[in-house]
PDB file of N, CA and C in Angstrom:
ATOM      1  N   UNK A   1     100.409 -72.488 112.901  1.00  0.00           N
ATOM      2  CA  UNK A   1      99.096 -73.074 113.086  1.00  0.00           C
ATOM      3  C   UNK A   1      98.043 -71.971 113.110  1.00  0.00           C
ATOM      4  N   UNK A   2      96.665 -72.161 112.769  1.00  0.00           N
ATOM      5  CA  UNK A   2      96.335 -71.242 112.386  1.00  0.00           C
ATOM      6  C   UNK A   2      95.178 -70.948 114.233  1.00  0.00           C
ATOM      7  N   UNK A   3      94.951 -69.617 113.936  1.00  0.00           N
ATOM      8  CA  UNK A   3      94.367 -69.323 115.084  1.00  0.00           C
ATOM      9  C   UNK A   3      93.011 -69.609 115.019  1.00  0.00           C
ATOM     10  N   UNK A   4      92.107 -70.025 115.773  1.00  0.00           N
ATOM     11  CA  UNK A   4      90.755 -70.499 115.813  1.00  0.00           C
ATOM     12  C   UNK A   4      90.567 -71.457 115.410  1.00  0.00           C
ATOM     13  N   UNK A   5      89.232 -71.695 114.758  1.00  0.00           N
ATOM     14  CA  UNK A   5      89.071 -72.565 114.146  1.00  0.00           C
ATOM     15  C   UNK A   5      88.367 -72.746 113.061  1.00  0.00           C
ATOM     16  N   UNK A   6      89.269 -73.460 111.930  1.00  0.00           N
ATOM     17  CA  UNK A   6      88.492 -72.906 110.847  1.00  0.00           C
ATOM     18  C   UNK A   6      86.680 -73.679 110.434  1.00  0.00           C
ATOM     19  N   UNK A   7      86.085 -72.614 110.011  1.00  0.00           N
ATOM     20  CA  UNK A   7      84.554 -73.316 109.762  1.00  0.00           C
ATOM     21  C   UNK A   7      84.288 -73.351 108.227  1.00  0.00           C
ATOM     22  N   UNK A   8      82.913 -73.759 108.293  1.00  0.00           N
ATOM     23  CA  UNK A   8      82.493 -73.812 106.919  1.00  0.00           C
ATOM     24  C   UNK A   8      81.982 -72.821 106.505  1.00  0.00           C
ATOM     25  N   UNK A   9      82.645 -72.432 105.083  1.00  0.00           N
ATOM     26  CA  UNK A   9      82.643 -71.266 104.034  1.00  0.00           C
ATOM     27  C   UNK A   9      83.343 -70.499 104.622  1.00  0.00           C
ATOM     28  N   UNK A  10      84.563 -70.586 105.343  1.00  0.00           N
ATOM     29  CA  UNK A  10      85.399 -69.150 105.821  1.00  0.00           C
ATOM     30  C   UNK A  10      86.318 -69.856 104.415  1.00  0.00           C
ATOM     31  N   UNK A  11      87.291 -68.411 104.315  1.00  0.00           N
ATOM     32  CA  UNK A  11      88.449 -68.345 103.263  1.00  0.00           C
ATOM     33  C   UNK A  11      89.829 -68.363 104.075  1.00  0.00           C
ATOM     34  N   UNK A  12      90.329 -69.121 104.154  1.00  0.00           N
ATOM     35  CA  UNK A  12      91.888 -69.032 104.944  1.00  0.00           C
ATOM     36  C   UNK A  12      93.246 -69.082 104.362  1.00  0.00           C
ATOM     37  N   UNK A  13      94.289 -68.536 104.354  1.00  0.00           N
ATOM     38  CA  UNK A  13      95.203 -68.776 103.490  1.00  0.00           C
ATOM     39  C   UNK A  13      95.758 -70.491 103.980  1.00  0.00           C
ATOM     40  N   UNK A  14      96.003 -71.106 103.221  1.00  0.00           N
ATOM     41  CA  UNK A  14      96.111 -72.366 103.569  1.00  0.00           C
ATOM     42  C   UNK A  14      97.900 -72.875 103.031  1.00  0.00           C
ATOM     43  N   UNK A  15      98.361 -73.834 103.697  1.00  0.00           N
ATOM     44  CA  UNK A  15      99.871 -74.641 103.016  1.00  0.00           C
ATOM     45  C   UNK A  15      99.928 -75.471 102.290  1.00  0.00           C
ATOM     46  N   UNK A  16      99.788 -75.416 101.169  1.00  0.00           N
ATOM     47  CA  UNK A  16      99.398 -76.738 100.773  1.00  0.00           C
ATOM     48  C   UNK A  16     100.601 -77.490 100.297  1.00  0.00           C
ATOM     49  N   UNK A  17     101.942 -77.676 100.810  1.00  0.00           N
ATOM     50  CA  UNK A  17     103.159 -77.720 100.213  1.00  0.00           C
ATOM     51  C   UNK A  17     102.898 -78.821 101.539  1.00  0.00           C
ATOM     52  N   UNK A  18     104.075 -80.027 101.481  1.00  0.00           N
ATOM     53  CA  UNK A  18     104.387 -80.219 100.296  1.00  0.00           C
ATOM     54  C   UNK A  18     103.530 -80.906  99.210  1.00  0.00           C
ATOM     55  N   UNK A  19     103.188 -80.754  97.873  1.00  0.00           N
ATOM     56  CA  UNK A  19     102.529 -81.399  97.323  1.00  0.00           C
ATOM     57  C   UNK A  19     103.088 -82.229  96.112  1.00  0.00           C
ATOM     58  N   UNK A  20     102.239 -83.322  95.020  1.00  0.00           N
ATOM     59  CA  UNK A  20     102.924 -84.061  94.419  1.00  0.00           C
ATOM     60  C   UNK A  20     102.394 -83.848  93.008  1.00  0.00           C
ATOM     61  N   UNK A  21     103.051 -83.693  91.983  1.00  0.00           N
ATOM     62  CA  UNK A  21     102.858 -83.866  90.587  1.00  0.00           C
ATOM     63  C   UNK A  21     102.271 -82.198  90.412  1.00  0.00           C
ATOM     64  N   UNK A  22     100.907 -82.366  89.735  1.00  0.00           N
ATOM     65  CA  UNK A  22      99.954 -81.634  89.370  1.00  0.00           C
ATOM     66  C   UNK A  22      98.628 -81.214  90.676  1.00  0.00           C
ATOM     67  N   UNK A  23      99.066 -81.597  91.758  1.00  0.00           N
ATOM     68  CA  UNK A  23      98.376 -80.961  92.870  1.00  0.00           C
ATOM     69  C   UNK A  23      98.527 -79.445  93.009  1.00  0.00           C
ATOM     70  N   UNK A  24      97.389 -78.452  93.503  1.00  0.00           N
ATOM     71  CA  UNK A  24      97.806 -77.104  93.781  1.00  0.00           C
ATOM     72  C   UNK A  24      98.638 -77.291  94.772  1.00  0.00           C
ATOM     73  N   UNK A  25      99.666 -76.453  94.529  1.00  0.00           N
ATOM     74  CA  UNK A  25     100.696 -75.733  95.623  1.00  0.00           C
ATOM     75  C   UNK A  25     100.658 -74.097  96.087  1.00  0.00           C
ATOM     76  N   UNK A  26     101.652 -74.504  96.711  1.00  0.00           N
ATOM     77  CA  UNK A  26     101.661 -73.239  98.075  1.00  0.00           C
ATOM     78  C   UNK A  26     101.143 -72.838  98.842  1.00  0.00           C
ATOM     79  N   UNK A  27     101.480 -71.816  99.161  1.00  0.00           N
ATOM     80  CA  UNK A  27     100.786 -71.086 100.630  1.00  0.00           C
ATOM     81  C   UNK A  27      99.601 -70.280  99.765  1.00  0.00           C
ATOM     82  N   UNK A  28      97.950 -70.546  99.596  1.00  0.00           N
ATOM     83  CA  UNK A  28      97.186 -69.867  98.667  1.00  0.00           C
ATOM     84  C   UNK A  28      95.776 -70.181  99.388  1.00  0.00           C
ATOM     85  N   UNK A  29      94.766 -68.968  99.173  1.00  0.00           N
ATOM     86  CA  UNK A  29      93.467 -69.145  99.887  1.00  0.00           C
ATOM     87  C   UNK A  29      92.780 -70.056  99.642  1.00  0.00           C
ATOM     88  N   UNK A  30      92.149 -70.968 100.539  1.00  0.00           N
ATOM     89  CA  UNK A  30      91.029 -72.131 100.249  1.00  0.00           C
ATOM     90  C   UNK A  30      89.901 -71.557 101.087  1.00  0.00           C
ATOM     91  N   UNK A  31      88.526 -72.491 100.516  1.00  0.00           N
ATOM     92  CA  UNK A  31      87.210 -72.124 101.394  1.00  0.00           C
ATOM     93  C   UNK A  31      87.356 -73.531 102.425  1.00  0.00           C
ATOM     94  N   UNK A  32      86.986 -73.710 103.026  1.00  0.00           N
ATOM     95  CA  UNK A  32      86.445 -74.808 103.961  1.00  0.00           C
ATOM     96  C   UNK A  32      84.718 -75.156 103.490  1.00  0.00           C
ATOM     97  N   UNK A  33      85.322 -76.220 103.360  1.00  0.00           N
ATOM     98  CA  UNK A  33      83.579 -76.982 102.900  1.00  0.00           C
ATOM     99  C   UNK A  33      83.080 -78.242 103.836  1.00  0.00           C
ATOM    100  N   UNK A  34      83.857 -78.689 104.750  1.00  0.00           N
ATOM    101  CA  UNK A  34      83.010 -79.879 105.350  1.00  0.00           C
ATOM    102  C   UNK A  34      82.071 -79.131 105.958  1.00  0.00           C
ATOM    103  N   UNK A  35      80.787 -80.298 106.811  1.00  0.00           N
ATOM    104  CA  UNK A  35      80.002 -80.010 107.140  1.00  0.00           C
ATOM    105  C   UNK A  35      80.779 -80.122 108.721  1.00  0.00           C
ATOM    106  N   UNK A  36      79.711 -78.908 109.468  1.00  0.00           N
ATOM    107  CA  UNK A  36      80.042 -78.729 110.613  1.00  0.00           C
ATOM    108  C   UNK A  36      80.121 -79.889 111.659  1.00  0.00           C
ATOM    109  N   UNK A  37      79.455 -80.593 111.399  1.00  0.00           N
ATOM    110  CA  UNK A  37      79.455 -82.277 112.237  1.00  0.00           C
ATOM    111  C   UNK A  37      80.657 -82.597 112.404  1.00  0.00           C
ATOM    112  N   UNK A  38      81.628 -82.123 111.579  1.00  0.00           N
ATOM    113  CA  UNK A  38      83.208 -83.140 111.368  1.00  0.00           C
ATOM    114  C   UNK A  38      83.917 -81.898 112.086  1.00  0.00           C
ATOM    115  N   UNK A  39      83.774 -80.578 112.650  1.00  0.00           N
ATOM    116  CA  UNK A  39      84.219 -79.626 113.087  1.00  0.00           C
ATOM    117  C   UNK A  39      85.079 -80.196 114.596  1.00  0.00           C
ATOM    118  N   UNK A  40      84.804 -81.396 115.025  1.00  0.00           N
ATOM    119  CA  UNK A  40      85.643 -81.976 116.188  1.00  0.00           C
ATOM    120  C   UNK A  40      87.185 -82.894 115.660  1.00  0.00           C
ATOM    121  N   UNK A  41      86.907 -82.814 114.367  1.00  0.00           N
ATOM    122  CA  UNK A  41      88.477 -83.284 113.747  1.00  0.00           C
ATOM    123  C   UNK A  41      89.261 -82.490 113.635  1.00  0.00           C
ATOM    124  N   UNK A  42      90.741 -83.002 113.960  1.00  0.00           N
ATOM    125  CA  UNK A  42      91.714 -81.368 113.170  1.00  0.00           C
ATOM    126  C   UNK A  42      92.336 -81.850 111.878  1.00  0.00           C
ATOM    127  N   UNK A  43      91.331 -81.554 111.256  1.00  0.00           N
ATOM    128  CA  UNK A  43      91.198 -82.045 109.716  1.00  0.00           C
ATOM    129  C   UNK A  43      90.043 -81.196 109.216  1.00  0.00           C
ATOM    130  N   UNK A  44      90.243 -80.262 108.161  1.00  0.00           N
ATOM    131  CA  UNK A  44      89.111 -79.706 107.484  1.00  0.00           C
ATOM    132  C   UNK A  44      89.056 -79.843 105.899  1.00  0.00           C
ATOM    133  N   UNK A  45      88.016 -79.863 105.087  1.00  0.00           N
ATOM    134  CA  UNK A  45      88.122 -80.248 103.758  1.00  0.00           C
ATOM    135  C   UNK A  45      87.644 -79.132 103.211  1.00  0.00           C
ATOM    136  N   UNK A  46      88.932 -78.844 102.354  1.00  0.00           N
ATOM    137  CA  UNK A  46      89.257 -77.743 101.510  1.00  0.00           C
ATOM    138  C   UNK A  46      88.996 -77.774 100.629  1.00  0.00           C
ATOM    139  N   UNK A  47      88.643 -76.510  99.182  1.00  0.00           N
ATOM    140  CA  UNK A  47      89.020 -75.992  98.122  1.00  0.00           C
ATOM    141  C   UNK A  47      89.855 -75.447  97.820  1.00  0.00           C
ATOM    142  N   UNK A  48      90.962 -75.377  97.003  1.00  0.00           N
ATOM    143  CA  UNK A  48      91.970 -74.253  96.847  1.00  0.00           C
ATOM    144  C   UNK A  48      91.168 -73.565  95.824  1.00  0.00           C
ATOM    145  N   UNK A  49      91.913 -72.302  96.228  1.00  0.00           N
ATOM    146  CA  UNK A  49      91.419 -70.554  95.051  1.00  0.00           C
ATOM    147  C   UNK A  49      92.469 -70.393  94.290  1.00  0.00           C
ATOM    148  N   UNK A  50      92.611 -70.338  93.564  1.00  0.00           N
ATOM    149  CA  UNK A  50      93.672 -69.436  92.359  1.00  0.00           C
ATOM    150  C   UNK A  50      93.224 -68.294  91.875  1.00  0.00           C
ATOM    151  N   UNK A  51      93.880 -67.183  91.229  1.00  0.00           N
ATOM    152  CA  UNK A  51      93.581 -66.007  90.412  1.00  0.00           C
ATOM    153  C   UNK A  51      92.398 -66.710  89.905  1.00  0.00           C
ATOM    154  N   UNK A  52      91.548 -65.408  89.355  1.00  0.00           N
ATOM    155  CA  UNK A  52      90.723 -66.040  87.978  1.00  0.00           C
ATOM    156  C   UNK A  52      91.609 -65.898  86.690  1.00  0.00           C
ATOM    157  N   UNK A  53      91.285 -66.267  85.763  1.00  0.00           N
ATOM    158  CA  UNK A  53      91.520 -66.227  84.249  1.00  0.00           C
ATOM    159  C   UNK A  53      90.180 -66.408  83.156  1.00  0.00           C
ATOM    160  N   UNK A  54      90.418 -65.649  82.146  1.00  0.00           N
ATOM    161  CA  UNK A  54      89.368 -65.515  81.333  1.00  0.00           C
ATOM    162  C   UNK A  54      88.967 -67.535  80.413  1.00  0.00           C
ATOM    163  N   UNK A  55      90.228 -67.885  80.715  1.00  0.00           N
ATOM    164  CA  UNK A  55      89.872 -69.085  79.648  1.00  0.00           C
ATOM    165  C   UNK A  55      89.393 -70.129  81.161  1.00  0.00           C
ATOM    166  N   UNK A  56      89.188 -69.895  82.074  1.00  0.00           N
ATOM    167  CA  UNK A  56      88.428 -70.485  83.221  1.00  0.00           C
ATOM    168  C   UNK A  56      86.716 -70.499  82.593  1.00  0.00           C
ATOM    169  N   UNK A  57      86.382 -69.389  82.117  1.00  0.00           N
ATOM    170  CA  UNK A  57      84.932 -69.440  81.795  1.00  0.00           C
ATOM    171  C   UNK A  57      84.664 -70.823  81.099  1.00  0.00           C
ATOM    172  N   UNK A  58      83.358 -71.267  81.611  1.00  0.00           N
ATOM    173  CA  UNK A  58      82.641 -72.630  80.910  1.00  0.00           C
ATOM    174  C   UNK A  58      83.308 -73.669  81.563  1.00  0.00           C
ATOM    175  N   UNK A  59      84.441 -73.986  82.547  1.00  0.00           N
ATOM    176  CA  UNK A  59      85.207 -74.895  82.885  1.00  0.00           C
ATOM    177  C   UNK A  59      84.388 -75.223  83.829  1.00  0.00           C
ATOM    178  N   UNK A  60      84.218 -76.799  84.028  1.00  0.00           N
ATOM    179  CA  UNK A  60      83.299 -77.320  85.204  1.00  0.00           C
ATOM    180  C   UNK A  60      84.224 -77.326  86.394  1.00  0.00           C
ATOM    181  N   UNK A  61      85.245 -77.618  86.718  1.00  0.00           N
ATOM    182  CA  UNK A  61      85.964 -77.453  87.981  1.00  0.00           C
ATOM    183  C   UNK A  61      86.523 -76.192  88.464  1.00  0.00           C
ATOM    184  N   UNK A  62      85.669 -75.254  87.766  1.00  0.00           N
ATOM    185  CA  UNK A  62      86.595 -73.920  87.800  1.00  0.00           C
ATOM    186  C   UNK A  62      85.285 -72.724  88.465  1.00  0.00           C
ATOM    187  N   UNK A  63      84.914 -73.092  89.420  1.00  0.00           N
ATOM    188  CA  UNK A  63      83.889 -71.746  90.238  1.00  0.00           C
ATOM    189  C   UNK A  63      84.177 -70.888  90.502  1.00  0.00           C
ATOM    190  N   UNK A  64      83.588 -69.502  89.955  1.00  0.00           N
ATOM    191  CA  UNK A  64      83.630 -68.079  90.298  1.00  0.00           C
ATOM    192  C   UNK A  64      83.717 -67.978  91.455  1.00  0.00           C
ATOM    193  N   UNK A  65      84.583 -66.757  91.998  1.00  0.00           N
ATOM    194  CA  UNK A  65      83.927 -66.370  92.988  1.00  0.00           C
ATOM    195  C   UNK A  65      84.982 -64.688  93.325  1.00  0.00           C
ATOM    196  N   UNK A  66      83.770 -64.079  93.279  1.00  0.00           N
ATOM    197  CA  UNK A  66      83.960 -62.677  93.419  1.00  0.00           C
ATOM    198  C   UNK A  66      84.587 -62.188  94.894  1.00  0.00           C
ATOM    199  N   UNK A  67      85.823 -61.545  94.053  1.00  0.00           N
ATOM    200  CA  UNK A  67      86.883 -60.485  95.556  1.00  0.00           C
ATOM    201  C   UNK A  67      85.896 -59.891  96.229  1.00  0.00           C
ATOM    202  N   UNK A  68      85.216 -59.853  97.601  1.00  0.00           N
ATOM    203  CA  UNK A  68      84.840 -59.385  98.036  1.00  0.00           C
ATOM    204  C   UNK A  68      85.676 -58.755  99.283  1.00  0.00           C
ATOM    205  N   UNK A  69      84.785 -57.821 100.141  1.00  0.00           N
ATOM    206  CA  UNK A  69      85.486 -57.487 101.523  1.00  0.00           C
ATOM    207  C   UNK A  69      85.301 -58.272 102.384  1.00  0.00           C
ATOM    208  N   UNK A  70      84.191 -58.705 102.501  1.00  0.00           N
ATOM    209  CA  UNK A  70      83.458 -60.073 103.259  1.00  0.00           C
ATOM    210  C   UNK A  70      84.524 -61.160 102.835  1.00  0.00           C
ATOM    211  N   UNK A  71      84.829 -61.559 101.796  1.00  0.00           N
ATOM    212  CA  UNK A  71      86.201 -62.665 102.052  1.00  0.00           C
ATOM    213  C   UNK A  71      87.511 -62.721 102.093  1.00  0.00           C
ATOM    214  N   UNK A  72      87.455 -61.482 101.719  1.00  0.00           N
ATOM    215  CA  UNK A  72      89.061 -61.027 102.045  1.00  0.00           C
ATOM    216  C   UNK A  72      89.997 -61.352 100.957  1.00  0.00           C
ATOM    217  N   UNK A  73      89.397 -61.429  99.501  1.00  0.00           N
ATOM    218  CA  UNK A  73      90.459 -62.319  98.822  1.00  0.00           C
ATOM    219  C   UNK A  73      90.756 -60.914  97.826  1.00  0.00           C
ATOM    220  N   UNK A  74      91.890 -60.989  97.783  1.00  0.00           N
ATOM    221  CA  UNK A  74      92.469 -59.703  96.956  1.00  0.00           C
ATOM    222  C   UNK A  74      92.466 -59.149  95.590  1.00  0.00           C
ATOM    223  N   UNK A  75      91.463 -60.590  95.042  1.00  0.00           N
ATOM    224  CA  UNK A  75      91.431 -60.283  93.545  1.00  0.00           C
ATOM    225  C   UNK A  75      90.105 -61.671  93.164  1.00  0.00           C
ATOM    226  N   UNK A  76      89.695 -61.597  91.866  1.00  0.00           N
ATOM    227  CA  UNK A  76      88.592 -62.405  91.413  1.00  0.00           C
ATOM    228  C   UNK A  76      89.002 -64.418  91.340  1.00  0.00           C
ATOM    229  N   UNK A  77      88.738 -64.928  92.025  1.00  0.00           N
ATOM    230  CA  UNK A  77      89.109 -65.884  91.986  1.00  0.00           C
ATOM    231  C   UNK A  77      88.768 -67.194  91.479  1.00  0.00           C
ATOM    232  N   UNK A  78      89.116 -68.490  91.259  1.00  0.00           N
ATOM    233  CA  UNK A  78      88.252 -70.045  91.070  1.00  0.00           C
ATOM    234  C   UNK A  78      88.701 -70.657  91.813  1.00  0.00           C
ATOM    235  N   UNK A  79      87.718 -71.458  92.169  1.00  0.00           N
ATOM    236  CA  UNK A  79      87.578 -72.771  93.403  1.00  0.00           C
ATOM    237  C   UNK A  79      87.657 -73.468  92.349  1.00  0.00           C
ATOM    238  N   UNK A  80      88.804 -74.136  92.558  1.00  0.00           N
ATOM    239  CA  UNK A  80      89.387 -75.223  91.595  1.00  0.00           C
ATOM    240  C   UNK A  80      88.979 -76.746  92.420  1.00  0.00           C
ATOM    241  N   UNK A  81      87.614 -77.020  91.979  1.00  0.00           N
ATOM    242  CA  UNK A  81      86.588 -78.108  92.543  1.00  0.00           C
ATOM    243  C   UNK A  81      87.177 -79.667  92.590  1.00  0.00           C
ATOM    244  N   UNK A  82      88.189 -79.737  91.339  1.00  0.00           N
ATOM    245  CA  UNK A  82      88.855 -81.057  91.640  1.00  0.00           C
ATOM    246  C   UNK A  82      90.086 -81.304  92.042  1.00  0.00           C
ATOM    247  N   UNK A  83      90.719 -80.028  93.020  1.00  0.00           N
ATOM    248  CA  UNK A  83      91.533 -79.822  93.784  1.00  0.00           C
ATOM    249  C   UNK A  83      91.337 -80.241  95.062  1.00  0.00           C
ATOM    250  N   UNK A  84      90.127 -80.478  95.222  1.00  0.00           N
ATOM    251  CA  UNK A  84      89.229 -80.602  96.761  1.00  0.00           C
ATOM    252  C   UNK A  84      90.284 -81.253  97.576  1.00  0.00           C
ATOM    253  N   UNK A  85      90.580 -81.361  98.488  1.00  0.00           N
ATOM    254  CA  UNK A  85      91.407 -82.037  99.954  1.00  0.00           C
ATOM    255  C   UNK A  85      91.284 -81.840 100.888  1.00  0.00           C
ATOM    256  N   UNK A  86      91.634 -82.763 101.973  1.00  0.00           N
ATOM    257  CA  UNK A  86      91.326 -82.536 103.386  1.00  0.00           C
ATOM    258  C   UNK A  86      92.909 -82.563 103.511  1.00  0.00           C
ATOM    259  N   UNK A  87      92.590 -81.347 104.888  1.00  0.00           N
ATOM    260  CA  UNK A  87      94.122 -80.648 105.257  1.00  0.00           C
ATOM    261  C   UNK A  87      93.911 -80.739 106.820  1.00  0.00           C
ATOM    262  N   UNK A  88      95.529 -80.928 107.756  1.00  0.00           N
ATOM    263  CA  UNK A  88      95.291 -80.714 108.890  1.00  0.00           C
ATOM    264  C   UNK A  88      94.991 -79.499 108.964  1.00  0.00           C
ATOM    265  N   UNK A  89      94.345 -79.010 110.347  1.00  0.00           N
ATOM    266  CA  UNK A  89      94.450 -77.630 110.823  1.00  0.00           C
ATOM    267  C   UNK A  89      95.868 -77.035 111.187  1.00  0.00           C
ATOM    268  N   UNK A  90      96.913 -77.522 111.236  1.00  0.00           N
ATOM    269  CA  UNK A  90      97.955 -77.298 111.356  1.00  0.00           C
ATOM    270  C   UNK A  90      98.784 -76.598 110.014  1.00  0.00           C
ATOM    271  N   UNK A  91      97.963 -76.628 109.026  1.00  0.00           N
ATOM    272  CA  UNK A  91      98.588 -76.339 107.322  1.00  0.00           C
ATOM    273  C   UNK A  91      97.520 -74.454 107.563  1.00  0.00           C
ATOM    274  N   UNK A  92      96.699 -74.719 108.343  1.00  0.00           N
ATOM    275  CA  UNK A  92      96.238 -72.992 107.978  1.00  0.00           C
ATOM    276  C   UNK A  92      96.681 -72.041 109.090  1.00  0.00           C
ATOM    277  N   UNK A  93      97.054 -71.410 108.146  1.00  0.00           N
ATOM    278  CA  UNK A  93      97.813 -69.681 108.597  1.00  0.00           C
ATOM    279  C   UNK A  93      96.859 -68.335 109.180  1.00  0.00           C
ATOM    280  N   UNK A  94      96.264 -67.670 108.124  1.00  0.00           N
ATOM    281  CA  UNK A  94      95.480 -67.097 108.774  1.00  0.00           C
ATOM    282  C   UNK A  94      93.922 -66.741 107.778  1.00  0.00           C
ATOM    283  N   UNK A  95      93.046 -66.091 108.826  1.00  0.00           N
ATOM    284  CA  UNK A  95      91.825 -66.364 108.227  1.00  0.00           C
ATOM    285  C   UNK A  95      91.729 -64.990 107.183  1.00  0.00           C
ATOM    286  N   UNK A  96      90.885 -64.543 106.099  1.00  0.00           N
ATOM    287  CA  UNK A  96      90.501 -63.696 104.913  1.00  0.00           C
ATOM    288  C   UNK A  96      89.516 -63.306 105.210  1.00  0.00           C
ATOM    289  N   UNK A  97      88.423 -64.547 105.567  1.00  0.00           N
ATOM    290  CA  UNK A  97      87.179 -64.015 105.366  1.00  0.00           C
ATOM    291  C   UNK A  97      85.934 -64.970 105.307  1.00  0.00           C
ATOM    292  N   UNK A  98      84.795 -64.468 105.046  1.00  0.00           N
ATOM    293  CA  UNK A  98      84.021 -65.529 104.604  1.00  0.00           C
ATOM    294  C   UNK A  98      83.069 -65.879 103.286  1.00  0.00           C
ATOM    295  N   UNK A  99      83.144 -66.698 102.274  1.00  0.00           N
ATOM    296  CA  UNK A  99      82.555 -66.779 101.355  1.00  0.00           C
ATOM    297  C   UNK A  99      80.798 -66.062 101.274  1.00  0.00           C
ATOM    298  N   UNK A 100      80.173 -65.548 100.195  1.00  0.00           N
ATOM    299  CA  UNK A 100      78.733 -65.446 100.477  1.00  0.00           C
ATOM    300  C   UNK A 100      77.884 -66.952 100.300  1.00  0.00           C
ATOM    301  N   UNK A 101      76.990 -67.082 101.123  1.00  0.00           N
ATOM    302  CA  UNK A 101      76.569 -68.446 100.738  1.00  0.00           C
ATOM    303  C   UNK A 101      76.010 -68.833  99.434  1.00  0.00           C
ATOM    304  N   UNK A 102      75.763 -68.306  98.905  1.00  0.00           N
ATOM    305  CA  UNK A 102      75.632 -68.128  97.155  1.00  0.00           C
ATOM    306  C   UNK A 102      76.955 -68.585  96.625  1.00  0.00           C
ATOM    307  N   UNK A 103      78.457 -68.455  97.094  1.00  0.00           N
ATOM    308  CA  UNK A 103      79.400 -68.602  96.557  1.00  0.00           C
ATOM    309  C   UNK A 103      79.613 -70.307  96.894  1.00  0.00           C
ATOM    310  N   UNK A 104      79.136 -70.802  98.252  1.00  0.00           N
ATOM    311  CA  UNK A 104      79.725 -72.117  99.269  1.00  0.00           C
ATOM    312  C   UNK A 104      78.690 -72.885  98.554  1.00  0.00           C
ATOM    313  N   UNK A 105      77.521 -72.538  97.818  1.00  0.00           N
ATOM    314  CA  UNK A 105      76.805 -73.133  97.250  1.00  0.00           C
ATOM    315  C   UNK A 105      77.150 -73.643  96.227  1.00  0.00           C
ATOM    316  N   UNK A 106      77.666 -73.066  95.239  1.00  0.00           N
ATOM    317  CA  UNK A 106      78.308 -72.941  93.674  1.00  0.00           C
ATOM    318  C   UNK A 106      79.333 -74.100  94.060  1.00  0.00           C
ATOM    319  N   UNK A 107      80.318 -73.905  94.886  1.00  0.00           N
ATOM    320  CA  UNK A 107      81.998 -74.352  95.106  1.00  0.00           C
ATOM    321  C   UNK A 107      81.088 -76.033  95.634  1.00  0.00           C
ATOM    322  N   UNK A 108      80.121 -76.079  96.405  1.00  0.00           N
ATOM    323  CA  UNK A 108      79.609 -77.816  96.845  1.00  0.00           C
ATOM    324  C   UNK A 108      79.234 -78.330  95.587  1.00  0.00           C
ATOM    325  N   UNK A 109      78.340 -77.275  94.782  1.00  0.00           N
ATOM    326  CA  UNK A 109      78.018 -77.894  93.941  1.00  0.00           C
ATOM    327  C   UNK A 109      78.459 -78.451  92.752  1.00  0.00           C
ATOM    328  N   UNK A 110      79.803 -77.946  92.897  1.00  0.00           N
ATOM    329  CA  UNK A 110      81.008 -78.136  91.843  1.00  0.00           C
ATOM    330  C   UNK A 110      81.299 -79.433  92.371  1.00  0.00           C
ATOM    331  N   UNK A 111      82.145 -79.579  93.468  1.00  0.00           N
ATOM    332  CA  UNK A 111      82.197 -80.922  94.002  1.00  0.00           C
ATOM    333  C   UNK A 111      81.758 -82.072  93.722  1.00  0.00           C
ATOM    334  N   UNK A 112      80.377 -81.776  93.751  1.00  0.00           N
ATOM    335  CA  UNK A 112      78.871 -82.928  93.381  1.00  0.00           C
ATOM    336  C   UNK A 112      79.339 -83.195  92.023  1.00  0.00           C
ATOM    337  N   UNK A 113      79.633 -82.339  90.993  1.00  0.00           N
ATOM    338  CA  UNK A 113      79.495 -83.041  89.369  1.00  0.00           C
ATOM    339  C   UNK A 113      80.765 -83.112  89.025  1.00  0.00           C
ATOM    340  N   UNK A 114      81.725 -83.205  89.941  1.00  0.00           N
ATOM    341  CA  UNK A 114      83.111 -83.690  89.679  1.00  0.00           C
ATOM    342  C   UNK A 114      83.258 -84.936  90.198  1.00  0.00           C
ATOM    343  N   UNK A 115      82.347 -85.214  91.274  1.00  0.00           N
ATOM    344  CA  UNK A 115      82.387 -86.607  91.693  1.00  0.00           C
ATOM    345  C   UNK A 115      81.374 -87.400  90.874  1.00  0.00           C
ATOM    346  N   UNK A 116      80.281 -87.066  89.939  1.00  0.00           N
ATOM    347  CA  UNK A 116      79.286 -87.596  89.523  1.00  0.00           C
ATOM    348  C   UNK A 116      78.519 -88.522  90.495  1.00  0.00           C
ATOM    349  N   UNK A 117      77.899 -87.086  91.495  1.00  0.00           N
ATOM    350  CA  UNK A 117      77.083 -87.843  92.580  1.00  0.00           C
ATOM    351  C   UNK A 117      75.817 -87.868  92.238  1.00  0.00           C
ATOM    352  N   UNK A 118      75.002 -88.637  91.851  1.00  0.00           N
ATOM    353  CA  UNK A 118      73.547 -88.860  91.120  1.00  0.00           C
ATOM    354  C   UNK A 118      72.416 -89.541  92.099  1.00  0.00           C
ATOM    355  N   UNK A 119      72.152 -89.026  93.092  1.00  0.00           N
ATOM    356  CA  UNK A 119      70.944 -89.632  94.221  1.00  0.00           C
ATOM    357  C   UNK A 119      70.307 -90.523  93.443  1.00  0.00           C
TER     358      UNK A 119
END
């Protein structure tokens, strides 16, 4: 279980096993994106990260986001936006880091045009 508690835009290595079909798997870094209001659930809603890859460029579910020291992630990564899930707090291990808000911006806003949310 993971220690603290995770917030919005931290990077945590997360469990995402067991999973079904074409869902991301394993033990692999996600951001936390709910809004802090829901921070009294032990339930947080995730992004999973994967490596980057060059044929990621132009992909709408596929958000940059640069290895920094500030997030702790070990290499250049994508917030794979239609991966999105809510996970117990019991599935995260330990914390990386924290996204720049420039990055938590990009990764919501991915969200938004994967759901085709149109105010």
């Amino acid at each position: 279980m993971a220690v603290g508690k995770p917030q919005r835009g931290e990077v945590w290595s997360v469990d995402l096993d067991p999973t079904v079909g074409s869902e991301i798997q394993k033990v692999r870094p996600a951001v936390v994106v709910n809004a802090h209001v829901l921070d009294l659930l032990p339930v947080r809603i995730v992004v999973p990260l994967t490596s980057w890859q060059p044929r990621f460029k132009g992909r709408t579910n596929a958000v940059f986001v640069r290895a920094t020291a500030q997030n702790g992630l070990e290499r250049d990564s994508a917030a794979d936006v239609i991966q999105v899930r809510c996970v117990s707090v019991d599935r995260f291990r330990a914390k990386k880091g924290v996204v720049e808000p420039a990055a938590l911006e990009e990764i919501v806003a991915g969200i938004v045009v994967a759901v085709d949310y149109q105010p």
